[in-house]
C-alpha atoms as a PDB file:
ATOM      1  CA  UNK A   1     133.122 105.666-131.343  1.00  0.00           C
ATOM      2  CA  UNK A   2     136.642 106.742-132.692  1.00  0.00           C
ATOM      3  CA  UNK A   3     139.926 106.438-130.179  1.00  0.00           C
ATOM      4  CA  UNK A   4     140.245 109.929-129.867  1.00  0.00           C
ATOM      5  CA  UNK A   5     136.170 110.865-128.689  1.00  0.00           C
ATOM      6  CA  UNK A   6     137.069 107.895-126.445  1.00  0.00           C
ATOM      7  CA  UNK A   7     140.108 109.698-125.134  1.00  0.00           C
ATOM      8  CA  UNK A   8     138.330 112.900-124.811  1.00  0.00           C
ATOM      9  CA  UNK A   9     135.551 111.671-122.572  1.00  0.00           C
ATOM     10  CA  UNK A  10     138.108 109.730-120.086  1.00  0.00           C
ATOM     11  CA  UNK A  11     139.731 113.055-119.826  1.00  0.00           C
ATOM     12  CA  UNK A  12     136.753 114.989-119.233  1.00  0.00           C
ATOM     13  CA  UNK A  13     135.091 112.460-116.940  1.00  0.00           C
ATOM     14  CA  UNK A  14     138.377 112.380-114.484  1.00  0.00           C
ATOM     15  CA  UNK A  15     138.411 116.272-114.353  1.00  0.00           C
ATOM     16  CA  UNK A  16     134.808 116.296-113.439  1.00  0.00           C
ATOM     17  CA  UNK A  17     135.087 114.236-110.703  1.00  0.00           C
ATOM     18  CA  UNK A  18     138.052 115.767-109.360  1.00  0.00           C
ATOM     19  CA  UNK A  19     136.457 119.117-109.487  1.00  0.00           C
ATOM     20  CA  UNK A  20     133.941 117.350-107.346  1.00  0.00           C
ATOM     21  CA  UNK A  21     135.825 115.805-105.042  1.00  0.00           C
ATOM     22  CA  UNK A  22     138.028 119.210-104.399  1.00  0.00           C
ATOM     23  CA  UNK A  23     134.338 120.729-103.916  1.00  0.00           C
ATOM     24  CA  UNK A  24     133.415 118.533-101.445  1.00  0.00           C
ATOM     25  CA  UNK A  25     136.641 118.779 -99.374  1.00  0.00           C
ATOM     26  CA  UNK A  26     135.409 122.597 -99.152  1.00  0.00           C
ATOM     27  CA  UNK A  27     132.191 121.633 -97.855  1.00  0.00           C
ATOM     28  CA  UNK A  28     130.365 123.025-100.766  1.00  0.00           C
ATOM     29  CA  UNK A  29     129.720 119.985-102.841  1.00  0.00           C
ATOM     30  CA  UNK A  30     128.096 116.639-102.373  1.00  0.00           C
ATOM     31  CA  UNK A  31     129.064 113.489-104.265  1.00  0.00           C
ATOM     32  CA  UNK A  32     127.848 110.278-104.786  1.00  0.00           C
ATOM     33  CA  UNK A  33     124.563 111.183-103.064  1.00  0.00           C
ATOM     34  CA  UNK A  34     125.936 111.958-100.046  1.00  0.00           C
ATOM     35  CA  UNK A  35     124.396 115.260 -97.992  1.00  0.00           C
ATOM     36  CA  UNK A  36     125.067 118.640 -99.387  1.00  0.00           C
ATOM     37  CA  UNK A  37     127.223 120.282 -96.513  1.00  0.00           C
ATOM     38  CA  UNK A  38     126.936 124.088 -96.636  1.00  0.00           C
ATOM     39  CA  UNK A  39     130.100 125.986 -96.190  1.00  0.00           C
ATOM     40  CA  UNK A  40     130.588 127.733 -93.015  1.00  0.00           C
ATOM     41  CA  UNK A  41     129.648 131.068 -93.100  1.00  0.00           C
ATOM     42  CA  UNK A  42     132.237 133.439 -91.587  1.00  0.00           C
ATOM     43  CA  UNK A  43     132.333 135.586 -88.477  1.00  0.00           C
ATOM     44  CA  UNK A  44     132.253 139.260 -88.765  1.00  0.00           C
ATOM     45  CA  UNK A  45     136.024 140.208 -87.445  1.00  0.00           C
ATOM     46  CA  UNK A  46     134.321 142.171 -84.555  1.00  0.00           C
ATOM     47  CA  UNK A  47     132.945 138.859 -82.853  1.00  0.00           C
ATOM     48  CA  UNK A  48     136.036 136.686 -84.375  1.00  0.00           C
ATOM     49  CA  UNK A  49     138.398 135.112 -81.492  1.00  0.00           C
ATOM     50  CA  UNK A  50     141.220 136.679 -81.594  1.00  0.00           C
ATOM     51  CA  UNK A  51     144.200 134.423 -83.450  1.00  0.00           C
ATOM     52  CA  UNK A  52     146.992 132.582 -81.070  1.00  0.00           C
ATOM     53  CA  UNK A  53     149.977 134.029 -80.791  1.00  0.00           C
ATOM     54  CA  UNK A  54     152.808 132.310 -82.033  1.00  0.00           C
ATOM     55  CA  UNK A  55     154.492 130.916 -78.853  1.00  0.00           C
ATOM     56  CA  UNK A  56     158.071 130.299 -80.632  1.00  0.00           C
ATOM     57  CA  UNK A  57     160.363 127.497 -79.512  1.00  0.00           C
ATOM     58  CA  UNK A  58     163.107 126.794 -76.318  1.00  0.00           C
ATOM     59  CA  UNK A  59     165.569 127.542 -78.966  1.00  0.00           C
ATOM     60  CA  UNK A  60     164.526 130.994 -80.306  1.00  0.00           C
ATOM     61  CA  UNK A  61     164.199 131.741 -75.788  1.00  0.00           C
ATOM     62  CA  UNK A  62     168.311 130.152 -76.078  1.00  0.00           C
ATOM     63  CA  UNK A  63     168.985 132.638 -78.870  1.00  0.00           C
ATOM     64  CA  UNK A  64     167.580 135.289 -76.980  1.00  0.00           C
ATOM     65  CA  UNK A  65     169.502 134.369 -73.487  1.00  0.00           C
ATOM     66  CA  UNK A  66     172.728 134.493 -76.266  1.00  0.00           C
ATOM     67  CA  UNK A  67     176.025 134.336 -74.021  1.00  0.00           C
ATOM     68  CA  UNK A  68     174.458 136.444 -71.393  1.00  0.00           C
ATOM     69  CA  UNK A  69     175.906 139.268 -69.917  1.00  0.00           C
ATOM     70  CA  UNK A  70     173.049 140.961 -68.418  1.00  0.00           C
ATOM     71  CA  UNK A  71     173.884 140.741 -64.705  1.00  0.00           C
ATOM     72  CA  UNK A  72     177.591 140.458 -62.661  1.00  0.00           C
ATOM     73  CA  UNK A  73     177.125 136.182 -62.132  1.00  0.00           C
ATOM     74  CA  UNK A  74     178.081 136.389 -66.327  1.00  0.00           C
ATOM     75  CA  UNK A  75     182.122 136.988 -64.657  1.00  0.00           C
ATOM     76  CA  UNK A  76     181.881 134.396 -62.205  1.00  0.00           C
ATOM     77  CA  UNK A  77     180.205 131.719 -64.014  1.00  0.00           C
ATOM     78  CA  UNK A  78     181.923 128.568 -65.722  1.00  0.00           C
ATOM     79  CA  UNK A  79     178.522 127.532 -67.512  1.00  0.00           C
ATOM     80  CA  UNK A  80     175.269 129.057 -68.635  1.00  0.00           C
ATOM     81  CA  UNK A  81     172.550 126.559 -67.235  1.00  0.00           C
ATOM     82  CA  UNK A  82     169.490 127.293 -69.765  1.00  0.00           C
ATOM     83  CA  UNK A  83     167.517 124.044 -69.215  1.00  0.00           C
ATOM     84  CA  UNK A  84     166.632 120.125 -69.668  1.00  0.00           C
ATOM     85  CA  UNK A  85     163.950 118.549 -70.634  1.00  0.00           C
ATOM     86  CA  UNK A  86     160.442 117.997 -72.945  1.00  0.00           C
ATOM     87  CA  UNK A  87     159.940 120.699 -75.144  1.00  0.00           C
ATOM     88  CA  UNK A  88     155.771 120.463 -74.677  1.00  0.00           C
ATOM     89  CA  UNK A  89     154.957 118.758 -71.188  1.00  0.00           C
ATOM     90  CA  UNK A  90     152.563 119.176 -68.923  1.00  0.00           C
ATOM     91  CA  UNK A  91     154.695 119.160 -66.170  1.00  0.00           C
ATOM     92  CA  UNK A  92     157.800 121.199 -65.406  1.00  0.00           C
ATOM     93  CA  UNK A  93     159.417 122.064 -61.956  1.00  0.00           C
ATOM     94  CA  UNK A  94     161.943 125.037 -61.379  1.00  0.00           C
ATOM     95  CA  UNK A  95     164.673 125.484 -58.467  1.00  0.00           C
ATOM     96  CA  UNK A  96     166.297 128.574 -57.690  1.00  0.00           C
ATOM     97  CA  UNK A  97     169.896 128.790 -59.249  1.00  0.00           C
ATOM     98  CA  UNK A  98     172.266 125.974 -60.060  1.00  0.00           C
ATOM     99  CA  UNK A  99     174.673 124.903 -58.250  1.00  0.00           C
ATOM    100  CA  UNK A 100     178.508 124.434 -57.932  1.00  0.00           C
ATOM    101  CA  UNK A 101     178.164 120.860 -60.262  1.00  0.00           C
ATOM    102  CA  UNK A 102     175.377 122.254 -62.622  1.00  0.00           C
ATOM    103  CA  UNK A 103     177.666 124.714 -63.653  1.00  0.00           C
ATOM    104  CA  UNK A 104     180.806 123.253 -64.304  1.00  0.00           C
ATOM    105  CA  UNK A 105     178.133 120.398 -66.807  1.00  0.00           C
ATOM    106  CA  UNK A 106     175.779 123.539 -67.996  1.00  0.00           C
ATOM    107  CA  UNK A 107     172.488 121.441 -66.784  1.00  0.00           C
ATOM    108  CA  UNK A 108     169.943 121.921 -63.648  1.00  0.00           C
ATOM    109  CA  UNK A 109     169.943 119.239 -61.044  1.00  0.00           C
ATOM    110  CA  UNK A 110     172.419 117.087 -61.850  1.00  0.00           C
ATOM    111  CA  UNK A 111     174.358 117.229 -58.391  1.00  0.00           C
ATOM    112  CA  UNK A 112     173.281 115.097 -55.172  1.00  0.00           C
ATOM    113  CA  UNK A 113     170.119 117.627 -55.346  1.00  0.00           C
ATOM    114  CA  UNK A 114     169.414 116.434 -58.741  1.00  0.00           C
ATOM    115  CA  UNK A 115     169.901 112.875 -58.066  1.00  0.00           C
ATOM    116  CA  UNK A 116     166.991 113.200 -55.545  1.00  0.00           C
ATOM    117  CA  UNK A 117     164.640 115.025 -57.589  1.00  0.00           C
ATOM    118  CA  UNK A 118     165.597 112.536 -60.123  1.00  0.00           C
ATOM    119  CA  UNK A 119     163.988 110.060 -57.789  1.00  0.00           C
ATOM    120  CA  UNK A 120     161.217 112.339 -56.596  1.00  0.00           C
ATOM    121  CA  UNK A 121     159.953 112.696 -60.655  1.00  0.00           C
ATOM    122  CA  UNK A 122     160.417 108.613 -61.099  1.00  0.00           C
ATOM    123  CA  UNK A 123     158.096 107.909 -58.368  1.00  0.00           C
ATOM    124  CA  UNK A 124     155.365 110.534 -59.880  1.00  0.00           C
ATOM    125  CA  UNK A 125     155.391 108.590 -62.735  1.00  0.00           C
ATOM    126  CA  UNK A 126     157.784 110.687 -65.142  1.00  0.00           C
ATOM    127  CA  UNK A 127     161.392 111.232 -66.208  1.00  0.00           C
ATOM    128  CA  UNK A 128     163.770 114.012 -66.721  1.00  0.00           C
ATOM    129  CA  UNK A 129     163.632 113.240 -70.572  1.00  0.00           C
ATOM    130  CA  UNK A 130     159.177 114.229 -70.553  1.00  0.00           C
ATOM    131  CA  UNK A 131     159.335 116.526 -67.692  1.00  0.00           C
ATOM    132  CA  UNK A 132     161.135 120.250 -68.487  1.00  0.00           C
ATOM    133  CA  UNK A 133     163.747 121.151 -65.241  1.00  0.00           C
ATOM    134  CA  UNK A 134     164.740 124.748 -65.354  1.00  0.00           C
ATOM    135  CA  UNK A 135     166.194 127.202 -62.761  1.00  0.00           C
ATOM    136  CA  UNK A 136     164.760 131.174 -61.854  1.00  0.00           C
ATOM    137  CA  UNK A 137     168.576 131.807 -62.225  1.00  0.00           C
ATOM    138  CA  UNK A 138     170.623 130.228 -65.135  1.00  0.00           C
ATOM    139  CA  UNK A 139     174.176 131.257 -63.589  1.00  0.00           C
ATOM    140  CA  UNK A 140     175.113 130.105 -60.179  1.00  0.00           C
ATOM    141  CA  UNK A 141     175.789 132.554 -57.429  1.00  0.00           C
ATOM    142  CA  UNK A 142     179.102 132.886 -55.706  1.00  0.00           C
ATOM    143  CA  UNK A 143     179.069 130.041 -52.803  1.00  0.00           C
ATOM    144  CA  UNK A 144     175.282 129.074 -53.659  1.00  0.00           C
ATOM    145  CA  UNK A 145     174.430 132.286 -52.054  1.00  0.00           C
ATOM    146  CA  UNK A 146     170.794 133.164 -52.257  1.00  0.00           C
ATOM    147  CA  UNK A 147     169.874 134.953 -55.526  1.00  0.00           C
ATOM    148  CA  UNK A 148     169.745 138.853 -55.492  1.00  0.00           C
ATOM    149  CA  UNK A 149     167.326 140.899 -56.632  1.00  0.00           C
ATOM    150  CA  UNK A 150     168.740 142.714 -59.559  1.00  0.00           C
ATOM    151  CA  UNK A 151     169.959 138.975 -60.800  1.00  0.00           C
ATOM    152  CA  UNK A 152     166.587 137.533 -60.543  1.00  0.00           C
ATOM    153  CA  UNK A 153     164.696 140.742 -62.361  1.00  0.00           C
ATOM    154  CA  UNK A 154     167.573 139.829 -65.293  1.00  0.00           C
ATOM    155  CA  UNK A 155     166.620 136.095 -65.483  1.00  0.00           C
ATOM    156  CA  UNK A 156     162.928 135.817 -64.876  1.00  0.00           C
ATOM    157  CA  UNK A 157     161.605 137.580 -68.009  1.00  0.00           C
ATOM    158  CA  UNK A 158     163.621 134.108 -69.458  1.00  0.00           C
ATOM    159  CA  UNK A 159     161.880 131.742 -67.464  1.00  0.00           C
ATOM    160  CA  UNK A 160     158.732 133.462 -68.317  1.00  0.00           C
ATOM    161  CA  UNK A 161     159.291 132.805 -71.833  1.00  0.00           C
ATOM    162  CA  UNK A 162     160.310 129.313 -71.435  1.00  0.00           C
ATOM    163  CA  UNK A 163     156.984 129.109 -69.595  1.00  0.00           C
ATOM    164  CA  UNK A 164     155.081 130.567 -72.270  1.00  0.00           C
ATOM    165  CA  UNK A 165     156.684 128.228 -74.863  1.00  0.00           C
ATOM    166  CA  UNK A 166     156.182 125.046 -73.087  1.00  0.00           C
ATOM    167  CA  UNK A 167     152.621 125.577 -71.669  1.00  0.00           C
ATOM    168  CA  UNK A 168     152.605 123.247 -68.901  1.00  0.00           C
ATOM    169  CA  UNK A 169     149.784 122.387 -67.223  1.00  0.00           C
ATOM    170  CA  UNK A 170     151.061 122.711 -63.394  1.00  0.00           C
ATOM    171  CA  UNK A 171     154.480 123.297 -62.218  1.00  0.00           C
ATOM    172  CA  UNK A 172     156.319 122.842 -59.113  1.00  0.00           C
ATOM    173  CA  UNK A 173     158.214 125.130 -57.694  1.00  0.00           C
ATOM    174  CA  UNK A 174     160.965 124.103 -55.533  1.00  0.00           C
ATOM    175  CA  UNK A 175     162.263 125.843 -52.374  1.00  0.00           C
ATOM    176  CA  UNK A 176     161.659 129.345 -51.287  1.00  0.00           C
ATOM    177  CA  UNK A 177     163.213 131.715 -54.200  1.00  0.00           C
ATOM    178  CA  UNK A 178     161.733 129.600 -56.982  1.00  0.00           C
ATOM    179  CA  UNK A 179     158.295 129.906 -55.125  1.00  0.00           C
ATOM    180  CA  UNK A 180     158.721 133.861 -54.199  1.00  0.00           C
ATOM    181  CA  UNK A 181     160.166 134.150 -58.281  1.00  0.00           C
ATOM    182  CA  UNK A 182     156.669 132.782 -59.756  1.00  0.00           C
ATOM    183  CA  UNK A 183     153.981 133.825 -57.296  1.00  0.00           C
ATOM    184  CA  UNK A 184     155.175 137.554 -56.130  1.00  0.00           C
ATOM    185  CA  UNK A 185     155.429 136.875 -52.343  1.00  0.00           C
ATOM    186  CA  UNK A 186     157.290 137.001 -49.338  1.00  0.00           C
ATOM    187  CA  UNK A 187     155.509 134.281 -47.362  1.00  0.00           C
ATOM    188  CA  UNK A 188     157.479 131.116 -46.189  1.00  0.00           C
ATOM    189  CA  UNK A 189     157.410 128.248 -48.129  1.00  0.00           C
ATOM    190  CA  UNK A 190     155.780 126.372 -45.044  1.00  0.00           C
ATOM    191  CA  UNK A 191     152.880 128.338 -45.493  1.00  0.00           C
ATOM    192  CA  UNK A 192     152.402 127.915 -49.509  1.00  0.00           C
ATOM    193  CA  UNK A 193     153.057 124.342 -49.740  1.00  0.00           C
ATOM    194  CA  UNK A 194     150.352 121.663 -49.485  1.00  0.00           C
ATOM    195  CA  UNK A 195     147.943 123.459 -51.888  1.00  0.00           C
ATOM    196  CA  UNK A 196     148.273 125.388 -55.383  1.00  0.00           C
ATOM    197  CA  UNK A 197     148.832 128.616 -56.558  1.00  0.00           C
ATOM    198  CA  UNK A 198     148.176 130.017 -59.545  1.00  0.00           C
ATOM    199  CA  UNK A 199     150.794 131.601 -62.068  1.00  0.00           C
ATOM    200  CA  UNK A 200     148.850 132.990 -65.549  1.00  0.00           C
ATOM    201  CA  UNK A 201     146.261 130.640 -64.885  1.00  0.00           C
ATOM    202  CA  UNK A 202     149.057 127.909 -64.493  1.00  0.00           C
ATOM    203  CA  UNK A 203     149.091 125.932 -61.157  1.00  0.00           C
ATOM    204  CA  UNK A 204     151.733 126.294 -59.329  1.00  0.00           C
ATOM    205  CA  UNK A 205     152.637 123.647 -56.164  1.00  0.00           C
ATOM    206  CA  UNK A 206     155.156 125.040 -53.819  1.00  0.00           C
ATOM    207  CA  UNK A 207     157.102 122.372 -51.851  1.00  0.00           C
ATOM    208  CA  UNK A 208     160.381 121.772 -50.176  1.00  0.00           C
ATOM    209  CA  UNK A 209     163.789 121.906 -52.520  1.00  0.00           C
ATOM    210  CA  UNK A 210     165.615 118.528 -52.786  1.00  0.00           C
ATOM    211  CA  UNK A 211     168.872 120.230 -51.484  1.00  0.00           C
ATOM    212  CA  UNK A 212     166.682 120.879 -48.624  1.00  0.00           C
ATOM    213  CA  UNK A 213     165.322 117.679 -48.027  1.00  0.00           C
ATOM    214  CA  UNK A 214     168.963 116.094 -47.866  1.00  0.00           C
ATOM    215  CA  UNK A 215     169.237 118.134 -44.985  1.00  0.00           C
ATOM    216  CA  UNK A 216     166.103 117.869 -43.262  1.00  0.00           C
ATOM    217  CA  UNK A 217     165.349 113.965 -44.877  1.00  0.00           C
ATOM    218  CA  UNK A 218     161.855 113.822 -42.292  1.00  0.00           C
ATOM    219  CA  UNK A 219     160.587 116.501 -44.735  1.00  0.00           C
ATOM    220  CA  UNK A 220     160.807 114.246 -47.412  1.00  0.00           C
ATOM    221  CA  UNK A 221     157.159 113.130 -46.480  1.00  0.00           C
ATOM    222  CA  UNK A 222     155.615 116.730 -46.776  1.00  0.00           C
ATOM    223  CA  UNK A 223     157.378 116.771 -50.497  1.00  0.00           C
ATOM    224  CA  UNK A 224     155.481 113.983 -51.435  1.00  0.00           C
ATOM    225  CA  UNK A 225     152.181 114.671 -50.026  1.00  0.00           C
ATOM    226  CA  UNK A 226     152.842 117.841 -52.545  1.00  0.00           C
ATOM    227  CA  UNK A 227     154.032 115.740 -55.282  1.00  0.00           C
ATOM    228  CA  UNK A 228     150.882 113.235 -54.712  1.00  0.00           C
ATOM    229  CA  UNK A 229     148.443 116.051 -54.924  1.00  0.00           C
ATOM    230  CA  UNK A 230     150.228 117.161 -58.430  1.00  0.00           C
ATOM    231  CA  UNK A 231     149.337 113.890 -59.762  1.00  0.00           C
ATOM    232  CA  UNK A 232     145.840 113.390 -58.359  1.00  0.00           C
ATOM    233  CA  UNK A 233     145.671 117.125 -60.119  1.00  0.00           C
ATOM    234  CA  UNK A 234     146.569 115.803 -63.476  1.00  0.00           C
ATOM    235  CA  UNK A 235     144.883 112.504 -63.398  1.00  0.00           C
ATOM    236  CA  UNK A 236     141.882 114.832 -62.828  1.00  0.00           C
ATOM    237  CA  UNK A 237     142.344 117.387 -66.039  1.00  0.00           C
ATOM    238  CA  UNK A 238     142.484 113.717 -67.912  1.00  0.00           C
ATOM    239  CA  UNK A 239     146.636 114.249 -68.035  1.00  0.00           C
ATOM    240  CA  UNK A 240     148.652 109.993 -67.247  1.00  0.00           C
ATOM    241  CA  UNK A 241     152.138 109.960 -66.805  1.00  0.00           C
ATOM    242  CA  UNK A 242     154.392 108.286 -69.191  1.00  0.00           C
ATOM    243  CA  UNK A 243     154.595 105.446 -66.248  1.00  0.00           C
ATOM    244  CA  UNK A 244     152.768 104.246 -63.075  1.00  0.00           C
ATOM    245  CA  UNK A 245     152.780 106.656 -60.383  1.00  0.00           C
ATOM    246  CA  UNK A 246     153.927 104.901 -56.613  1.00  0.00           C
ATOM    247  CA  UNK A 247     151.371 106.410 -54.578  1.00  0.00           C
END
């Protein structure tokens, strides 16, 4: 057999078999005796499920928020305070507004509050680096006055979206406007903590804000029956924390 016929047949024999092999990889082909898979036969687009939508990124939501002058808190802030945290987690908690140290750094919770919840995370099992922290507010009201109305209905459609993008599996909502933000009521947080909530089939655990606890420190035991039934929750859905929990 002449070089050349050689030649030819390597050529053709290494084409064949990666036509084969690309056939396979379809599920249309078998090689090497191996069972003939048949290819998957579509759905008519009337019984189809309906495609994902895209659910973006925290930065497109920060490009959105822009330098914000949607309510009157844009002339008295020093900082925007957009959020910290894990991008995908199942776990993210949300206060009310920052404060007078979270917006001079432009970052929830990093005042004595912070600290606390710093600790409160810790002992669940997590940090602030896997956890997302965000606020229903992202500029801080005058004197850490409560939020108003027309500030919150500028601000929540943002936390909504941050929401949306994360997809967290339960999140805590601390104090009373964070809890009244997410679950559309009026009811005192005394009667919403202890057991969840749901917000677009997320659950939501109401329980006492840490700014609130340094003030009332015998509360500090409610918080973490709360916190103790969020991580018996996501042991459950098969969810561990990045370390050991201290129940």
């Amino acid at each position: 057999m002449s070089s050349d016929l050689r030649d030819e047949l390597r050529h053709l024999t290494r084409d064949l078999r990666r036509h084969l092999e690309e056939m396979q990889a379809m599920g249309a082909y078998s090689v090497r005796g191996e069972p003939t898979v048949e290819p998957a036969v579509a759905e008519p687009a009337a019984f189809a499920e309906p495609a994902a939508e895209p659910r973006g990124s925290l930065a497109v939501v920060r490009e959105e928020v822009g330098e914000c002058t949607r309510c009157k808190l844009s002339t008295t802030r020093t900082k925007l305070v957009f959020g910290v945290g894990a991008d995908e987690t199942p776990l993210m908690f949300v206060g009310e507004a920052p404060g007078a140290e979270e917006d001079r750094r432009g970052e929830p919770f990093v005042g004595a509050a912070g600290q606390l919840l710093d600790r409160m995370i810790s002992a669940m099992g997590w940090t602030r680096e896997t956890v997302y922290i965000a606020n229903v507010l992202m500029c801080r009201p005058p004197g850490n006055r409560d939020p108003q109305p027309d500030e919150v209905s500028q601000c929540l459609p943002f936390l909504h979206r941050k929401i949306e993008v994360i997809r967290p599996r339960i999140i805590v909502a601390l104090g009373k406007p964070a809890t009244h933000a997410l679950l559309s009521t009026t009811a005192p947080i005394s009667a919403l903590r202890g057991r969840f909530h749901e917000f677009r089939r997320i659950k939501v655990m109401p329980t006492f804000h840490p700014a609130f606890l340094l003030r009332q420190p015998e509360r500090k035991r409610d918080a973490w029956s709360d916190l103790k039934q969020v991580i018996e929750e996501l042991e459950r859905i098969g969810v561990r924390s990045p370390n050991p929990a201290k129940v």
